[in-house]
Protein backbone atom coordinates (compact mmCIF):
# COMPACT_ATOMS: atom_id res chain seq x y z
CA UNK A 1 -3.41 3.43 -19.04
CA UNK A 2 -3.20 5.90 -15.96
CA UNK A 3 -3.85 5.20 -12.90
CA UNK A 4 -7.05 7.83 -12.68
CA UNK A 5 -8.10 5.81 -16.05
CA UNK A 6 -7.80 2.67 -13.95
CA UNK A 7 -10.08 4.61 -11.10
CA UNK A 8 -12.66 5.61 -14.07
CA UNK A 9 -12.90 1.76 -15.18
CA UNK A 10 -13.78 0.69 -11.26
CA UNK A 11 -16.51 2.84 -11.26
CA UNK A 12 -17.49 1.66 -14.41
CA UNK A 13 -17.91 -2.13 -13.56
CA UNK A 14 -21.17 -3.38 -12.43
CA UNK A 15 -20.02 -5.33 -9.30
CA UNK A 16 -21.06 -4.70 -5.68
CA UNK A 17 -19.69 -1.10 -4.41
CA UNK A 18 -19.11 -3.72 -1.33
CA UNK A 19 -17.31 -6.04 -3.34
CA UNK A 20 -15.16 -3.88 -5.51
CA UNK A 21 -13.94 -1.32 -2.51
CA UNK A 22 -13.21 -4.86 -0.78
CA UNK A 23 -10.72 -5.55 -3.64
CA UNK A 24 -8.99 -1.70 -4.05
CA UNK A 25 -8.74 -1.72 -0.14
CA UNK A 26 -6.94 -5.18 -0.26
CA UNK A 27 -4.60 -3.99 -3.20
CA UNK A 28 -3.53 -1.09 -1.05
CA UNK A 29 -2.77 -3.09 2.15
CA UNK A 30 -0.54 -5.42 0.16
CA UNK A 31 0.52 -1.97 -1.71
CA UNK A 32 1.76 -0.82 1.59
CA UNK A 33 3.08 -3.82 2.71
CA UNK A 34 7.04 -4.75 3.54
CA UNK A 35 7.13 -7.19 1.07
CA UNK A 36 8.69 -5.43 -1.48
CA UNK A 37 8.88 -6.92 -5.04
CA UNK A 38 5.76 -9.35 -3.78
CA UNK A 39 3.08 -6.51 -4.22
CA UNK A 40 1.38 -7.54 -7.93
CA UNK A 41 1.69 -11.28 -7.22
CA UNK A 42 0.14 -11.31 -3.70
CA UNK A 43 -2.26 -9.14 -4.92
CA UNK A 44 -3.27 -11.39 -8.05
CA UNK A 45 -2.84 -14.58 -5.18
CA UNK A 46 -5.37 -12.54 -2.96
CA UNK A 47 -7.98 -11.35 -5.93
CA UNK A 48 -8.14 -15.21 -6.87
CA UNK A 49 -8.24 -16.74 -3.34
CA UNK A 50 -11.46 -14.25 -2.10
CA UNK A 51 -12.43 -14.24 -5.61
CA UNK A 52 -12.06 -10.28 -5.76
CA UNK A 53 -12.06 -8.35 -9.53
CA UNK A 54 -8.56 -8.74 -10.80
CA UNK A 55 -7.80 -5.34 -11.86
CA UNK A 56 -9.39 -3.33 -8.88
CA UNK A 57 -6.68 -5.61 -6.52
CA UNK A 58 -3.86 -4.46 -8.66
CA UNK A 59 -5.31 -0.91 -8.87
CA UNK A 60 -4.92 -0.29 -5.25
CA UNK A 61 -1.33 -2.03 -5.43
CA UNK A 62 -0.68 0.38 -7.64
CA UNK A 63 -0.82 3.12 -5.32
CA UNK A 64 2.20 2.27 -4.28
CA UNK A 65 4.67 2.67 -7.37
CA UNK A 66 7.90 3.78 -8.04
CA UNK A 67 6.45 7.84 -7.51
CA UNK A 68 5.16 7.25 -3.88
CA UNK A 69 6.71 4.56 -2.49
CA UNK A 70 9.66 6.69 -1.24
CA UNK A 71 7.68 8.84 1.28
CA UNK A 72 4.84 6.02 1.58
CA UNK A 73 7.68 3.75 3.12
CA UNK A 74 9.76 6.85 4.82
CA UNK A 75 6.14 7.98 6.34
CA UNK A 76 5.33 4.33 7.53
CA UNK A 77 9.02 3.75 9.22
CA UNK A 78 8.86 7.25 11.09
CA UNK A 79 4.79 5.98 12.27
CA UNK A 80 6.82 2.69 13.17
CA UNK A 81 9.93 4.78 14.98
CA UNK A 82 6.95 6.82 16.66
CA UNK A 83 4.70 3.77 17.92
CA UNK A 84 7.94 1.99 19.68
CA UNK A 85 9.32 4.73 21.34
CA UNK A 86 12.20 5.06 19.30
CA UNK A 87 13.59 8.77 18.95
CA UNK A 88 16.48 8.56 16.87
CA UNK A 89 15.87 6.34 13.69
CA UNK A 90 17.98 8.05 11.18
CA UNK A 91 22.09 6.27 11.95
CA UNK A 92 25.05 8.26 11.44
CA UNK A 93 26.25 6.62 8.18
CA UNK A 94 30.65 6.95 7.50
CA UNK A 95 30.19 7.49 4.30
CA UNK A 96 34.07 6.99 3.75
CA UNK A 97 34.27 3.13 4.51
CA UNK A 98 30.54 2.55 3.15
CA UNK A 99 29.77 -1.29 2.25
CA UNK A 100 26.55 -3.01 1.78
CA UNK A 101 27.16 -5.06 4.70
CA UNK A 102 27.65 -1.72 6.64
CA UNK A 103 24.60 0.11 5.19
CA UNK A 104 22.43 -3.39 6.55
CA UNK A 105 24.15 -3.11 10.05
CA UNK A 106 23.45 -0.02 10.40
CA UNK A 107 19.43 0.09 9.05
CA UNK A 108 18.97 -3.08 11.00
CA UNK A 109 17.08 -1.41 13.78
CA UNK A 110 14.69 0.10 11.43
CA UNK A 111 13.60 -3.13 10.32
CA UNK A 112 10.92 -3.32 12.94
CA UNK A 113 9.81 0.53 13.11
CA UNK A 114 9.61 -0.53 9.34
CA UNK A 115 7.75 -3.64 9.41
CA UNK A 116 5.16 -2.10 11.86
CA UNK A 117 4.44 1.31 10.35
CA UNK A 118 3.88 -0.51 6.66
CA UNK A 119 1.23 -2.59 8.69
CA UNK A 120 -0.54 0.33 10.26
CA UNK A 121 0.10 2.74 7.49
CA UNK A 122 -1.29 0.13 5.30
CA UNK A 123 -4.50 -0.97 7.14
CA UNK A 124 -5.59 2.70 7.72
CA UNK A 125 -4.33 3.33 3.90
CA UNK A 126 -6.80 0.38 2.72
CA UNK A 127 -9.57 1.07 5.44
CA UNK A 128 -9.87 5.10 3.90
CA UNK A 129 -9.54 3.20 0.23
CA UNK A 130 -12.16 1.33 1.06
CA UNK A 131 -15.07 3.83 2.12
CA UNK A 132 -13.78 6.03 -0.91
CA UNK A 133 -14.14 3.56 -3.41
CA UNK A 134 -18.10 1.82 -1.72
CA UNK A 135 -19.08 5.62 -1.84
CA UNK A 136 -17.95 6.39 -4.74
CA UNK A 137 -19.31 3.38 -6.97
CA UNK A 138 -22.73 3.90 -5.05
CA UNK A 139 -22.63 7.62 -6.73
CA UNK A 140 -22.10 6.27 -9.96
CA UNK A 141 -24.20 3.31 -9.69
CA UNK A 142 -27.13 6.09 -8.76
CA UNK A 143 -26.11 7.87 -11.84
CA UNK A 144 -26.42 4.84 -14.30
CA UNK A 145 -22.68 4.66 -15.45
């Protein structure tokens, strides 16, 4: 099942438009967010704690996948870079004596450019999400689907 499938199915369900943009927006917050490899379970943690429909929550997780989360997380550490003042945020890497302790050395001061711009990124991300989706299950709500 796609992900526009997935989008088809939340405006199929007969839940509040309120309720059900509440849950996409939260799924693409926690989409966006730094915490990496945590998206689906903090997003299933979130849908049962505020009691939010399952599979809308992990739609908008979804939006950040293995397609977009390259230039979703590139985008958000350059917003990050930008919002601190910092110019240069791309280190000269020697790629002759490269180690993984070198590579986190030198990508340690993107850590907060990172951490920030994911937080921003992803609260205007889920804010847009969520007038999208309330809209859009109001139209089909009108429309009897």
């Amino acid at each position: 099942m796609g992900f526009r499938d997935r989008l088809r199915d939340i405006l199929s369900l007969k839940d509040s438009p309120h309720k059900l943009a509440m849950a996409f927006a939260a799924g693409v917050f926690i989409g966006m967010s730094p915490l990496l490899g945590l998206h689906t379970v903090l997003g299933l943690a979130i849908a049962w704690a505020f009691g939010l429909n399952r599979l809308v929550t992990i739609t908008g997780v979804f939006v950040t996948n293995p397609w977009t989360i390259v230039p979703i997380y590139t985008f958000s550490t350059w917003v990050g870079a930008k919002c601190l003042g910092i110019k240069n945020i791309i280190p000269e890497i020697d790629w002759a004596h490269i180690t993984f302790t070198y590579l986190l050395h030198e990508f340690k001061p993107l850590l907060m450019p990172f951490v920030l711009g994911t937080l921003l990124v992803g609260f205007i991300s889920a804010v847009i999400g969520y007038f999208i989706i309330y809209h859009s299950v109001k139209k089909a709500h009108s429309l009897g689907r």
